[in-house]
C-alpha atoms as a PDB file:
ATOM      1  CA  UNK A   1      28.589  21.848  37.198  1.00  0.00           C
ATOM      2  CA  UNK A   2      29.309  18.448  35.032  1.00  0.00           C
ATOM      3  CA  UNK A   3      27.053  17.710  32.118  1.00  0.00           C
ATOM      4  CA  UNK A   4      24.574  15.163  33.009  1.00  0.00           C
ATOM      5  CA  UNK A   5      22.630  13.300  30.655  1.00  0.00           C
ATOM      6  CA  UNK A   6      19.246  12.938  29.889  1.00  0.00           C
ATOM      7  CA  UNK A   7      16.878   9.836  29.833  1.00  0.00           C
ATOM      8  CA  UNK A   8      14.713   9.788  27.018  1.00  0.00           C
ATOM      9  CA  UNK A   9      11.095   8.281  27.215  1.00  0.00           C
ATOM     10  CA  UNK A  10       9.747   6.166  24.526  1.00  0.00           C
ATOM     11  CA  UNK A  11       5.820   6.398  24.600  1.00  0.00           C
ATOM     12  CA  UNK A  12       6.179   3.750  21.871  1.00  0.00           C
ATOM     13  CA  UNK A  13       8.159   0.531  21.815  1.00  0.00           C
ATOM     14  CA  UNK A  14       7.986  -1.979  19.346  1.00  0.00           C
ATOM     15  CA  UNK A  15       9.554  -5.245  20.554  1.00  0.00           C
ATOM     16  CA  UNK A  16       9.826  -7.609  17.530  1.00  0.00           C
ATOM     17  CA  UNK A  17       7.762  -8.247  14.126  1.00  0.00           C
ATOM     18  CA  UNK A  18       5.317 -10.734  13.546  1.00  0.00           C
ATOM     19  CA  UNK A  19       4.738 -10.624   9.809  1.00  0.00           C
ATOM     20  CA  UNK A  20       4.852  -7.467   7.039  1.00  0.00           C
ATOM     21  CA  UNK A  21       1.969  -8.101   3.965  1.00  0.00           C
ATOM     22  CA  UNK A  22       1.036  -6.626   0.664  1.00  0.00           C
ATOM     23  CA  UNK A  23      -1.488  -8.341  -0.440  1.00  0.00           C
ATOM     24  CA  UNK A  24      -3.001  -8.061  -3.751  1.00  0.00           C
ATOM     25  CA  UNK A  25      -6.085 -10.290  -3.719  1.00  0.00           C
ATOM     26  CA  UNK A  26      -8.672 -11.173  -5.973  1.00  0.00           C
ATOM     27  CA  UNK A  27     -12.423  -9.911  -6.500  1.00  0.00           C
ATOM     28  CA  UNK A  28     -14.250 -11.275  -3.824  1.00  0.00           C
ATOM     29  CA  UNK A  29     -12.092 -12.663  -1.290  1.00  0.00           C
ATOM     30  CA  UNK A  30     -12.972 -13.506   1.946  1.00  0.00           C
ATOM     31  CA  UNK A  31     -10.884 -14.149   4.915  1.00  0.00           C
ATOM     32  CA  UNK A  32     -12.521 -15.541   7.676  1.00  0.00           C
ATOM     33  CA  UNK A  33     -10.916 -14.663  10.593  1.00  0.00           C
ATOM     34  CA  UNK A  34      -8.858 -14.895  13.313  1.00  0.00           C
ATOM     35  CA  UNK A  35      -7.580 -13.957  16.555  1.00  0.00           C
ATOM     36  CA  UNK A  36      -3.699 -13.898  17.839  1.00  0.00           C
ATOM     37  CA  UNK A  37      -1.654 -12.152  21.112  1.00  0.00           C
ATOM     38  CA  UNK A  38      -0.017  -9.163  18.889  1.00  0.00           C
ATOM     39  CA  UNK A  39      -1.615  -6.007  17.388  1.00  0.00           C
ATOM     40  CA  UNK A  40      -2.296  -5.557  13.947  1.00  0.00           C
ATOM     41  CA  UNK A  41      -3.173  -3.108  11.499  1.00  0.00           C
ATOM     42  CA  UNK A  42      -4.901  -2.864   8.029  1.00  0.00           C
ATOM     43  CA  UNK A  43      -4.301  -0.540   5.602  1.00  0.00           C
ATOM     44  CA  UNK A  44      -6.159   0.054   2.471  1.00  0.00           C
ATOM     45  CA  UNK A  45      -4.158   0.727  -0.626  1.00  0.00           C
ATOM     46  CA  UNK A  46      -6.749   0.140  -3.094  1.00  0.00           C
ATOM     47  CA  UNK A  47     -10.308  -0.974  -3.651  1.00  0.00           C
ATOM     48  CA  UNK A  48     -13.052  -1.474  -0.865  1.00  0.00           C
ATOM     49  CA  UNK A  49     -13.315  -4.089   2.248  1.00  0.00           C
ATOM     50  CA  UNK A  50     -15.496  -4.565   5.007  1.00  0.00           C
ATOM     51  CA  UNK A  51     -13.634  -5.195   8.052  1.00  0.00           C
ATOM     52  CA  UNK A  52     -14.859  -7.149  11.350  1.00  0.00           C
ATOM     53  CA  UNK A  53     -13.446  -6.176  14.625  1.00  0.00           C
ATOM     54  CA  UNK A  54     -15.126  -8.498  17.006  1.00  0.00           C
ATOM     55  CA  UNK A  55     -19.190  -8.355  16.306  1.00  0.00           C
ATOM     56  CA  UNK A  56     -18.555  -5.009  14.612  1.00  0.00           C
ATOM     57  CA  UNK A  57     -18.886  -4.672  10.833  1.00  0.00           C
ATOM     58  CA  UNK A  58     -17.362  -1.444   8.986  1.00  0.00           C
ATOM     59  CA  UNK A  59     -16.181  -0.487   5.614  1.00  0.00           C
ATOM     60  CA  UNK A  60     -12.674   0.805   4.781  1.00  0.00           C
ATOM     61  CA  UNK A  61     -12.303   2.696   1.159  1.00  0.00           C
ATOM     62  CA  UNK A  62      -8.827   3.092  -0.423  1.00  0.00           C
ATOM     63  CA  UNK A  63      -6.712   5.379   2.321  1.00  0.00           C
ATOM     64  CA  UNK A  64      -8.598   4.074   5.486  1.00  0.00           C
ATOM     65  CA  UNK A  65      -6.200   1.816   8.371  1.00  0.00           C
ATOM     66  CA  UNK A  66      -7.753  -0.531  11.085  1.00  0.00           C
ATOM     67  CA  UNK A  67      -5.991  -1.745  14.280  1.00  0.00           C
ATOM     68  CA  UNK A  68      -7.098  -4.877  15.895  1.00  0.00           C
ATOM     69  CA  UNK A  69      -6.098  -5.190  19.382  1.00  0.00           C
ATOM     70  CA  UNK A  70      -3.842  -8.626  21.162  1.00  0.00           C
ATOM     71  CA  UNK A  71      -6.966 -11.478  20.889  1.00  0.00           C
ATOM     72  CA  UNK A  72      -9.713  -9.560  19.129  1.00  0.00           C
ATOM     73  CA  UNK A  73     -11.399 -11.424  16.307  1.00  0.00           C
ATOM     74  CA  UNK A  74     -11.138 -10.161  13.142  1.00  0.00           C
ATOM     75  CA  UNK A  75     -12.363 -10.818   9.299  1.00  0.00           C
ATOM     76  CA  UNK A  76     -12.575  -9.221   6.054  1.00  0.00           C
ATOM     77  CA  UNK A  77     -14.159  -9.393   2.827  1.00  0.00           C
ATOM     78  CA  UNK A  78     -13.457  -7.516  -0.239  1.00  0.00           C
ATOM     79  CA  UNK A  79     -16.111  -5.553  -1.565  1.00  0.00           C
ATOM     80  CA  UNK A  80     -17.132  -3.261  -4.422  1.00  0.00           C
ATOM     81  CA  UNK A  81     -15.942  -3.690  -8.376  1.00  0.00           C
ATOM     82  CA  UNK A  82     -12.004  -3.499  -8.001  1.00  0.00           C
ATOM     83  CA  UNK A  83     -10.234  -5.806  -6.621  1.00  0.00           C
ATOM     84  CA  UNK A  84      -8.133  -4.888  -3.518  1.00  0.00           C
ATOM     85  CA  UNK A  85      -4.351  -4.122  -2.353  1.00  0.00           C
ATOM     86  CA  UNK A  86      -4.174  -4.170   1.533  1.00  0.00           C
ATOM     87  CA  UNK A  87      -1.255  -3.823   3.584  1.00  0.00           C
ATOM     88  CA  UNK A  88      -1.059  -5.961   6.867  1.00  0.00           C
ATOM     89  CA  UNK A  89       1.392  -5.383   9.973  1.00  0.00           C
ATOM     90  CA  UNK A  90       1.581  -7.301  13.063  1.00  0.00           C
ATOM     91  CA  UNK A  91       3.240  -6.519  15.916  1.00  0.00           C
ATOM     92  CA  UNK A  92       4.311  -6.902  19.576  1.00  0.00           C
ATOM     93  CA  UNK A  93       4.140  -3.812  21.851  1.00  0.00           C
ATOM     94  CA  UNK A  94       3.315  -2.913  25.177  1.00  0.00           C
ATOM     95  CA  UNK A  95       3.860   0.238  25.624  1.00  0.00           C
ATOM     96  CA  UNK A  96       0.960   1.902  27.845  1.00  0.00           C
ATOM     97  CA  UNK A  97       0.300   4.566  24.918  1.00  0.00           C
ATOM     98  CA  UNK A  98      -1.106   1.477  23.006  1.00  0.00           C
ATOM     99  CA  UNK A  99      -4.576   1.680  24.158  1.00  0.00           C
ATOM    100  CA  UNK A 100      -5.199   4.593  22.275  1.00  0.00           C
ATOM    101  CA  UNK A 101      -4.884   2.408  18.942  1.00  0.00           C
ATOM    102  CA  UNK A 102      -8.198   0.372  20.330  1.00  0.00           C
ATOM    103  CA  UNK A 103     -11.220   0.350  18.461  1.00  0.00           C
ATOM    104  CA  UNK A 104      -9.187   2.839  15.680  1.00  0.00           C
ATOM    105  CA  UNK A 105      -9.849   3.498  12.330  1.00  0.00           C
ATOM    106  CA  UNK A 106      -9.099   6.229  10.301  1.00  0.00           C
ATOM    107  CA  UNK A 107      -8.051   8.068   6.814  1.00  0.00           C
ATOM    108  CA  UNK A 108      -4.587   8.322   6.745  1.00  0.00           C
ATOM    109  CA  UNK A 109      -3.070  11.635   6.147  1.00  0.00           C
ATOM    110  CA  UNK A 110      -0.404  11.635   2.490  1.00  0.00           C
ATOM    111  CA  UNK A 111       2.387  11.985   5.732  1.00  0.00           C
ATOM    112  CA  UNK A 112       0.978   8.918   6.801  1.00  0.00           C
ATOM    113  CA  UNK A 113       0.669   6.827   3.756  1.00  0.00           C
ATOM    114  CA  UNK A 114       4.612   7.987   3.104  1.00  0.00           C
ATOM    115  CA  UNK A 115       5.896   6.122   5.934  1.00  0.00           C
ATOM    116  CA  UNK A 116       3.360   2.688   5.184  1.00  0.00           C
ATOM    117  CA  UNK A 117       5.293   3.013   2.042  1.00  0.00           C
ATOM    118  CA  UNK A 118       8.905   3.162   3.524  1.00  0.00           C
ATOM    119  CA  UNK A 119       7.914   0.421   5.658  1.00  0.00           C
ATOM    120  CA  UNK A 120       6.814  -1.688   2.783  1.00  0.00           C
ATOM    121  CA  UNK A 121      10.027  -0.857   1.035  1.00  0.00           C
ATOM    122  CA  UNK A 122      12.304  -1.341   3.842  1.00  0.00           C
ATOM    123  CA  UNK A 123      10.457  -4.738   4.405  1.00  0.00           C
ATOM    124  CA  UNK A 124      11.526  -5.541   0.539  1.00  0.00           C
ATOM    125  CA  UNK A 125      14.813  -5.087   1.689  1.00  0.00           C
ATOM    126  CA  UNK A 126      15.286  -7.158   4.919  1.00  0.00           C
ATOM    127  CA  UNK A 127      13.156 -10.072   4.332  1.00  0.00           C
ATOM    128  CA  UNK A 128      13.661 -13.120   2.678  1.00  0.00           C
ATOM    129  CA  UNK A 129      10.276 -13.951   2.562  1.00  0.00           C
ATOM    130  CA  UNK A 130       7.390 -12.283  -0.084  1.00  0.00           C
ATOM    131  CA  UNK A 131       5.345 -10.060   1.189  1.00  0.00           C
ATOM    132  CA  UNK A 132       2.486 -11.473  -0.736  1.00  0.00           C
ATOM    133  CA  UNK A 133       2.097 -14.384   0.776  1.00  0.00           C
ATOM    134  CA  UNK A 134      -0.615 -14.488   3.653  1.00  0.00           C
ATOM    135  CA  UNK A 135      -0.009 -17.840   4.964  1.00  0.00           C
ATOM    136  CA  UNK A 136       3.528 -16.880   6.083  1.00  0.00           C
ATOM    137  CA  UNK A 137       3.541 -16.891   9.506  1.00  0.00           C
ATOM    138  CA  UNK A 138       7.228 -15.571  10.306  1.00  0.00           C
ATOM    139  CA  UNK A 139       9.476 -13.615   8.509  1.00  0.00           C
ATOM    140  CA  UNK A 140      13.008 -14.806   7.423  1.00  0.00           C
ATOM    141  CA  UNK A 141      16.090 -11.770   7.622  1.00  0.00           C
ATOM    142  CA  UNK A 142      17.994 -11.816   3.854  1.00  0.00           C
ATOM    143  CA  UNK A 143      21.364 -12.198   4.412  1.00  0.00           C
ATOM    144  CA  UNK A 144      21.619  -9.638   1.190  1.00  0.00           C
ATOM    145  CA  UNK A 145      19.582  -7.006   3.686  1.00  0.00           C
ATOM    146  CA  UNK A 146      21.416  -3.523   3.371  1.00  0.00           C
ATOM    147  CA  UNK A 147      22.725  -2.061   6.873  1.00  0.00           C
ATOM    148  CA  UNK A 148      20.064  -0.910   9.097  1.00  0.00           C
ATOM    149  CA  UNK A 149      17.045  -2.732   7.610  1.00  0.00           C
ATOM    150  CA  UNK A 150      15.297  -4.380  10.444  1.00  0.00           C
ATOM    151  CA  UNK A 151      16.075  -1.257  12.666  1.00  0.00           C
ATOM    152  CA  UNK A 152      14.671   1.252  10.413  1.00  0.00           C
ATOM    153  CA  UNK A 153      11.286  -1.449  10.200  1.00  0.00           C
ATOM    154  CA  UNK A 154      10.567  -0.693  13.723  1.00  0.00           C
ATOM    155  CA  UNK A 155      11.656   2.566  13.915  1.00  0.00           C
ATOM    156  CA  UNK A 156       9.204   3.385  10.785  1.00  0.00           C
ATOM    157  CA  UNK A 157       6.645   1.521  12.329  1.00  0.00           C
ATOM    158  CA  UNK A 158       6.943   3.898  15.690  1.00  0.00           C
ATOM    159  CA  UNK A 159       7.467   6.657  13.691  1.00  0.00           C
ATOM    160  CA  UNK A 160       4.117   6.228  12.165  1.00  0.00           C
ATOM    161  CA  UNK A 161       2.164   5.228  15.016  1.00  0.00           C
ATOM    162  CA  UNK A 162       3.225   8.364  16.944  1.00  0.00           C
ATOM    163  CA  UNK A 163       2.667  10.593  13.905  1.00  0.00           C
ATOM    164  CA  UNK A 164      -1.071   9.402  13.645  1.00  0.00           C
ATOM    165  CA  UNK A 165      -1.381  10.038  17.401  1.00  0.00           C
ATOM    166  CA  UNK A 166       0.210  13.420  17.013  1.00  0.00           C
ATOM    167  CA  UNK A 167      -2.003  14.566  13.865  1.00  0.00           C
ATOM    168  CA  UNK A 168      -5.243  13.391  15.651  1.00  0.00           C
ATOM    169  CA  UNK A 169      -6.725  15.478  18.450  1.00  0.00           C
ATOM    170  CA  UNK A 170      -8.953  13.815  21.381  1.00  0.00           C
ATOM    171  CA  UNK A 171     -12.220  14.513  19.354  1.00  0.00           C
ATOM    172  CA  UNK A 172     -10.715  12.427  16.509  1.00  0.00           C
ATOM    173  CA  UNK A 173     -10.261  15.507  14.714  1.00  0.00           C
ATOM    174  CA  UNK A 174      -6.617  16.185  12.649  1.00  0.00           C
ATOM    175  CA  UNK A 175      -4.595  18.686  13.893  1.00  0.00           C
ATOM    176  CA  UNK A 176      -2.365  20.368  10.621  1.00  0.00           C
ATOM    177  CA  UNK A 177       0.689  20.305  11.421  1.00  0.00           C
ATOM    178  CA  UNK A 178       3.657  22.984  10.392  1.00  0.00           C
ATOM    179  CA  UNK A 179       4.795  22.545   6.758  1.00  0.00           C
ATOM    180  CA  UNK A 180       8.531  22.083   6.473  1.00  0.00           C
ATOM    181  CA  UNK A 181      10.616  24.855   4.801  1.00  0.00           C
ATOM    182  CA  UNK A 182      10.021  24.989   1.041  1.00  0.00           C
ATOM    183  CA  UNK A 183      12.628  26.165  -1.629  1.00  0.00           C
ATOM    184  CA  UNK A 184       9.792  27.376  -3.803  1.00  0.00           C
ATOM    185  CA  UNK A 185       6.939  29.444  -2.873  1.00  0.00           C
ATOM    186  CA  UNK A 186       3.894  27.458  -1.657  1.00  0.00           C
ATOM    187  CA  UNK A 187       1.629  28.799  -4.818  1.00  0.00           C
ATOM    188  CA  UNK A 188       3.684  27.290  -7.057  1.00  0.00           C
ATOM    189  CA  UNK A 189       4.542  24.039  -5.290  1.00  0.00           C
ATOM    190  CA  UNK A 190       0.506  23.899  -5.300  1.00  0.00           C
ATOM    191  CA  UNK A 191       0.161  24.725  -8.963  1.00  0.00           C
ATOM    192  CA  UNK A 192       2.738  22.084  -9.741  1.00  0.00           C
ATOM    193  CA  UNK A 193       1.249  19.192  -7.903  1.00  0.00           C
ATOM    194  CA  UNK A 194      -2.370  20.461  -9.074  1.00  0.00           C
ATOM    195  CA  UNK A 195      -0.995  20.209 -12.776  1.00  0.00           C
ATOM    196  CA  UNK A 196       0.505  16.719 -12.072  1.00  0.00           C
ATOM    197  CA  UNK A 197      -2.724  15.765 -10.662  1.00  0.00           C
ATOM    198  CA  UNK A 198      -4.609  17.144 -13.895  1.00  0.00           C
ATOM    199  CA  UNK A 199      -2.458  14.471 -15.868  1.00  0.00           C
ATOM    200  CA  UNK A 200      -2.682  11.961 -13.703  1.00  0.00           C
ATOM    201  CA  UNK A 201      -6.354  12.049 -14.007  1.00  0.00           C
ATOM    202  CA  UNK A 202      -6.227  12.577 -17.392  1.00  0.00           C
ATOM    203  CA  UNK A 203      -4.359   9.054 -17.700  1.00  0.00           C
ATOM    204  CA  UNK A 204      -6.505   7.178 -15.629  1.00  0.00           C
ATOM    205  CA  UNK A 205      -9.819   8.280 -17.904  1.00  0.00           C
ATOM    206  CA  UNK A 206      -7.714   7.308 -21.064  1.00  0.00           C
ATOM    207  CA  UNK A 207      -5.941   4.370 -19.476  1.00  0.00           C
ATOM    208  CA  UNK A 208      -7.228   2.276 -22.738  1.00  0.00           C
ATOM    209  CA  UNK A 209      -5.983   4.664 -25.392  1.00  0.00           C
ATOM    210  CA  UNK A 210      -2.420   4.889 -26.637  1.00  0.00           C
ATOM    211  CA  UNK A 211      -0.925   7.895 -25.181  1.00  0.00           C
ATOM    212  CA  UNK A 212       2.196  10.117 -26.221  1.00  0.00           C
ATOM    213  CA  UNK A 213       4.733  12.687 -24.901  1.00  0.00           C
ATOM    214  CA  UNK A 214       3.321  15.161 -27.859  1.00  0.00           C
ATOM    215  CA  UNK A 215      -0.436  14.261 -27.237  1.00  0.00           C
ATOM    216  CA  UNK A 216       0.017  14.939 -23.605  1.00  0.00           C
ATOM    217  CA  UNK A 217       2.098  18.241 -23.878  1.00  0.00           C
ATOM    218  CA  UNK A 218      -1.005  19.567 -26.270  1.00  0.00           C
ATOM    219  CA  UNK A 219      -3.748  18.577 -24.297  1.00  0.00           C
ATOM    220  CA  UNK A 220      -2.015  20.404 -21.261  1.00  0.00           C
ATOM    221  CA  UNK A 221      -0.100  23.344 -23.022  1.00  0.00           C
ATOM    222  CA  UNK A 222       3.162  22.342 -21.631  1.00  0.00           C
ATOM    223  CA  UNK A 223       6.665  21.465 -22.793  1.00  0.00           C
ATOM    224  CA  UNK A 224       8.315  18.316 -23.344  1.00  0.00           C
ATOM    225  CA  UNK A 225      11.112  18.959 -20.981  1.00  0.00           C
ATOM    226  CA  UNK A 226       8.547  20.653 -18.238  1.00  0.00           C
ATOM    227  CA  UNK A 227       6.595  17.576 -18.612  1.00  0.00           C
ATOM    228  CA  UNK A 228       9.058  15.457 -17.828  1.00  0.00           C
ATOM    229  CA  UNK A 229      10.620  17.125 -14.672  1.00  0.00           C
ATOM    230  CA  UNK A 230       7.316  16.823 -13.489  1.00  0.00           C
ATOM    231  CA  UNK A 231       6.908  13.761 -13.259  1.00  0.00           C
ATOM    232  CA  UNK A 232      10.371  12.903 -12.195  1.00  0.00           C
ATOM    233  CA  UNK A 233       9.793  15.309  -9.039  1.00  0.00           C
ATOM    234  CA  UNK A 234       6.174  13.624  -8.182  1.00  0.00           C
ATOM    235  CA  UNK A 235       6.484  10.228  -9.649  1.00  0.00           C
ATOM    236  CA  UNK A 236      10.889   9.999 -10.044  1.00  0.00           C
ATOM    237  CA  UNK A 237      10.232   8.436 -13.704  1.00  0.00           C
ATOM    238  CA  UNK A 238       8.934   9.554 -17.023  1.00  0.00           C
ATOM    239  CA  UNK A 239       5.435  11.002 -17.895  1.00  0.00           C
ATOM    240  CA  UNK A 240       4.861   7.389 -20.327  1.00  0.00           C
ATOM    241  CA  UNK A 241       6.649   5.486 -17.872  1.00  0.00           C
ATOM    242  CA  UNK A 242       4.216   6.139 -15.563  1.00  0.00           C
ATOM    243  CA  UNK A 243       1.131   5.816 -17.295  1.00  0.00           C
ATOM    244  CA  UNK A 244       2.893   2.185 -18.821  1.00  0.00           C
ATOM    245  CA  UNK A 245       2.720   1.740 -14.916  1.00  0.00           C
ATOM    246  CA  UNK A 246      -1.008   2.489 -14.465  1.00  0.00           C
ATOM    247  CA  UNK A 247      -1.974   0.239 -17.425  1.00  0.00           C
ATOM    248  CA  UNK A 248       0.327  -2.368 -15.802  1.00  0.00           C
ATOM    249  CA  UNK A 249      -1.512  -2.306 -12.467  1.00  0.00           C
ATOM    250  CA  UNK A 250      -5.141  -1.857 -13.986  1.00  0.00           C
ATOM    251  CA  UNK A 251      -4.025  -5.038 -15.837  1.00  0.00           C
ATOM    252  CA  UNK A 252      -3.441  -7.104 -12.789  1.00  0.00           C
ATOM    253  CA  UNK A 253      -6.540  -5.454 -11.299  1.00  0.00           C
ATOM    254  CA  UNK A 254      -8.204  -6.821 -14.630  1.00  0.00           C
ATOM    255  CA  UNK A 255      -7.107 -10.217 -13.987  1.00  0.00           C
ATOM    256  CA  UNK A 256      -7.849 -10.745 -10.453  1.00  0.00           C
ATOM    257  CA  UNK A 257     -11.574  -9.758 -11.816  1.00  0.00           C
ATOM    258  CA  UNK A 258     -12.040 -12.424 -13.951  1.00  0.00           C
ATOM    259  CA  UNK A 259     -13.697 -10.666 -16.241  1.00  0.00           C
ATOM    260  CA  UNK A 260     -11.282 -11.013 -19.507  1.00  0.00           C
ATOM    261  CA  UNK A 261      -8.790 -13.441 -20.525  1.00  0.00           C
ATOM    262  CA  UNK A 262      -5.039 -12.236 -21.983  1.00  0.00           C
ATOM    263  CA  UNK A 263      -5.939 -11.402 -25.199  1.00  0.00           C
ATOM    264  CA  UNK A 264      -8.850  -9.252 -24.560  1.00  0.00           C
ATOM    265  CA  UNK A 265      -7.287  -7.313 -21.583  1.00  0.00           C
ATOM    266  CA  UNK A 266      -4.148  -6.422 -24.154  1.00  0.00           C
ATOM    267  CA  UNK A 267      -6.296  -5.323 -26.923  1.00  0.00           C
ATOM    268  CA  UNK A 268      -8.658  -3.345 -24.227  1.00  0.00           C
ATOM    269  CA  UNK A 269      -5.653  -1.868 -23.019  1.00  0.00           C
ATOM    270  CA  UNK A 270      -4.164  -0.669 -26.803  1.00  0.00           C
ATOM    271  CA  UNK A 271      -1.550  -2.941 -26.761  1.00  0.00           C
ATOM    272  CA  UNK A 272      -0.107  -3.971 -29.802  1.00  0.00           C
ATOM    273  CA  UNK A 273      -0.147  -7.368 -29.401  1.00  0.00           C
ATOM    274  CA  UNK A 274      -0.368 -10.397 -26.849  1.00  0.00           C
ATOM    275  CA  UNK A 275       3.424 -11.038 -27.071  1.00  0.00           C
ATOM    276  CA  UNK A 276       3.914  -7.215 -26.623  1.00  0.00           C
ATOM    277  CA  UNK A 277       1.598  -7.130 -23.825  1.00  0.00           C
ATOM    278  CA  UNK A 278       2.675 -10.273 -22.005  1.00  0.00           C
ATOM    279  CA  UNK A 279       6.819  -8.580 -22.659  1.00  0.00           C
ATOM    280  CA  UNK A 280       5.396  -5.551 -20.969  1.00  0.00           C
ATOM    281  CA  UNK A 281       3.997  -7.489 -18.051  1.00  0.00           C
ATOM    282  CA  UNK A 282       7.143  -9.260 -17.332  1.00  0.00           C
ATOM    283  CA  UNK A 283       9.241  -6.300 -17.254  1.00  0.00           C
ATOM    284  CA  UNK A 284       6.868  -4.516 -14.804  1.00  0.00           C
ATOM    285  CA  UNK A 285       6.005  -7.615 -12.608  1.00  0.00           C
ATOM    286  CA  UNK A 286       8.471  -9.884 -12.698  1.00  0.00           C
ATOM    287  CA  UNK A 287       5.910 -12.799 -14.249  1.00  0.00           C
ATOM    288  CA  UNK A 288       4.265 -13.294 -17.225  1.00  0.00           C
ATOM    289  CA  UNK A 289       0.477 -12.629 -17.065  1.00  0.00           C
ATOM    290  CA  UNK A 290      -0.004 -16.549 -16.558  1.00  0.00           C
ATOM    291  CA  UNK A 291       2.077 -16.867 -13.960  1.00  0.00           C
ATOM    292  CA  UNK A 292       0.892 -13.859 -11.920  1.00  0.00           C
ATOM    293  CA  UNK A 293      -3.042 -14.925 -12.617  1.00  0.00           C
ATOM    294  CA  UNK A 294      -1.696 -18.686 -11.054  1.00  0.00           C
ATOM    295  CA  UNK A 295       0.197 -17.177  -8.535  1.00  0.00           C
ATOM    296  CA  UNK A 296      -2.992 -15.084  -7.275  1.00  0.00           C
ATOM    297  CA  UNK A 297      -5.024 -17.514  -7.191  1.00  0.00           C
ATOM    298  CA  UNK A 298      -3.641 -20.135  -5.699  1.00  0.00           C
ATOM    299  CA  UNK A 299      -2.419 -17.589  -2.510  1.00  0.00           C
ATOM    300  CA  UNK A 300      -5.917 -17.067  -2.415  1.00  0.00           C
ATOM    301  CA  UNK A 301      -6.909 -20.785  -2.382  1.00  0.00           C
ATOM    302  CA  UNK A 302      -4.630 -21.419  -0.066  1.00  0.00           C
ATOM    303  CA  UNK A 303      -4.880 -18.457   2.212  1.00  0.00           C
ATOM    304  CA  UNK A 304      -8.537 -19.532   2.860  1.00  0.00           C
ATOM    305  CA  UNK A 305      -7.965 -23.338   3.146  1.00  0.00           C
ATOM    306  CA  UNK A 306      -5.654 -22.328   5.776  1.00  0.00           C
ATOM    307  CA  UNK A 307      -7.950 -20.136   7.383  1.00  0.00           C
ATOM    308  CA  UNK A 308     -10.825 -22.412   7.581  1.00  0.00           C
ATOM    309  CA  UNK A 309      -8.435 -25.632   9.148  1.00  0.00           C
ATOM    310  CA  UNK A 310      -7.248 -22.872  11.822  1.00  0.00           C
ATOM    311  CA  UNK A 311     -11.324 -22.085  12.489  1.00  0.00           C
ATOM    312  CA  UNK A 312     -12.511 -25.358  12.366  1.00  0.00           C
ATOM    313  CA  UNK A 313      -9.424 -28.225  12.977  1.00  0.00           C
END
């Protein structure tokens, strides 16, 4: 008997991509909806927003997704004291398994949130176009994007829709699925990654002070050098590295606020100086405080002139 081959079935089938968003907005905003033929999802990075599917108000914390269907009505507002990072996909698909994504909103599982983030950072890659920019309405393939890019898009994108599908039970209820094979035992993989969440923590309550490598290793009775293979393994950069990180994001959170101007969110935050402070910013960002506070806000300004000429022409 010959070999015969096998037809594989693809329960999901992403046909093209509409647009790929992170959005970092400011305090406040409000979107006021809209309604288009593809699906499209919502994902919560950071902060609070209440969501409207239809005539159907709900409220997503950090870690909570959305799907809208093709042609339901949807809206958001941010809510709460920090100002919110959302990720936005749209999409075409009609595969049949789709209609178990209507009316859905969950918490995403850490599995889960891993592939949003390879999507983002495949997105990075193979587009031309931010991914800040709301108003974009089609995305533009960099003729710099690495081998594979828009492929591995849709193939994350199925990936995780078929993962959420697969960790969720008909109830609603997640089902835990089998942990992959570990090189170290799984009480010490635990105690590592409770010990880097210890830290973590630790930097987030002192995210105004000025921290160091020695004040750190003391506080936590740990080396130098086991303090920083820590966070390489968790975080794949160094223990001040990352908490120069934190301050740099709870600076841009700071700004989007409104509550401070330059000088008093660098002195808040232990900086040195302005100029040290503003340096900082650059490196991290890309833009100097100025020009990320502009940039915000006039996406936002924009993003909800748009809006309101597409709801009322």
């Amino acid at each position: 008997m010959g070999y015969v081959s096998t037809r594989m079935k693809k329960e999901i089938n992403i046909e093209s991509i509409v647009t790929i968003h992170y959005f970092e907005y400011m305090k406040n905003f409000v979107f006021q909806g809209e309604s288009h033929d593809f699906w499209e999802l919502l994902y919560v990075d950071k902060g609070e927003v209440s969501v409207r599917a239809e005539n159907e108000w709900l409220t997503l914390h950090a870690g909570d997704i959305i799907f809208h269907r093709p042609n339901e009505f949807h809206a958001f507002e941010s809510i709460g004291e920090k100002a919110p990072n959302l990720v936005a996909i749209s999409f075409y698909c009609f595969s049949p398994a789709m209609h178990l994504f209507q009316k859905l909103h969950t918490t995403l599982t850490l599995e889960e949130r891993t592939i949003i983030s390879q999507i983002i950072a495949e997105a990075r890659l193979a587009f031309s176009t931010p991914l800040h920019e709301p108003r974009i309405e089609q995305v533009h393939i960099s003729e710099e994007a690495p081998f594979g890019a828009q492929q591995l898009i849709t193939l994350y994108l199925e990936l995780f829709l078929i993962t959420i599908q697969r960790n969720r039970s008909s109830s609603g209820q997640l089902e835990h699925s089998p942990e992959p094979p570990l090189m170290e035992s799984p009480a010490n993989i635990t105690a590592k990654q409770n010990q880097f969440q210890q830290i973590s923590t630790y930097m987030e309550e002192h995210i105004c002070d000025h921290l160091t490598i020695p004040l750190i290793c003391s506080q936590f009775s740990i080396s130098r050098s086991a303090l920083q293979a820590l966070f390489h393994k968790e975080k794949n950069c160094g223990a001040i590295e990352y908490f120069s990180q934190m301050k740099i994001e709870y600076a841009k959170e700071i700004i989007r606020i409104g509550t401070m101007n330059f000088t008093e969110i660098a002195h808040y935050l232990s900086y040195s100086s302005l100029q040290y402070f503003s340096k900082q910013f650059k490196k991290a960002t890309g833009m100097s405080p100025l020009e990320y506070s502009s940039s915000v806000k006039g996406i936002s300004n924009a993003f909800s002139h748009s809006t309101k000429e597409k709801l009322h022409p």
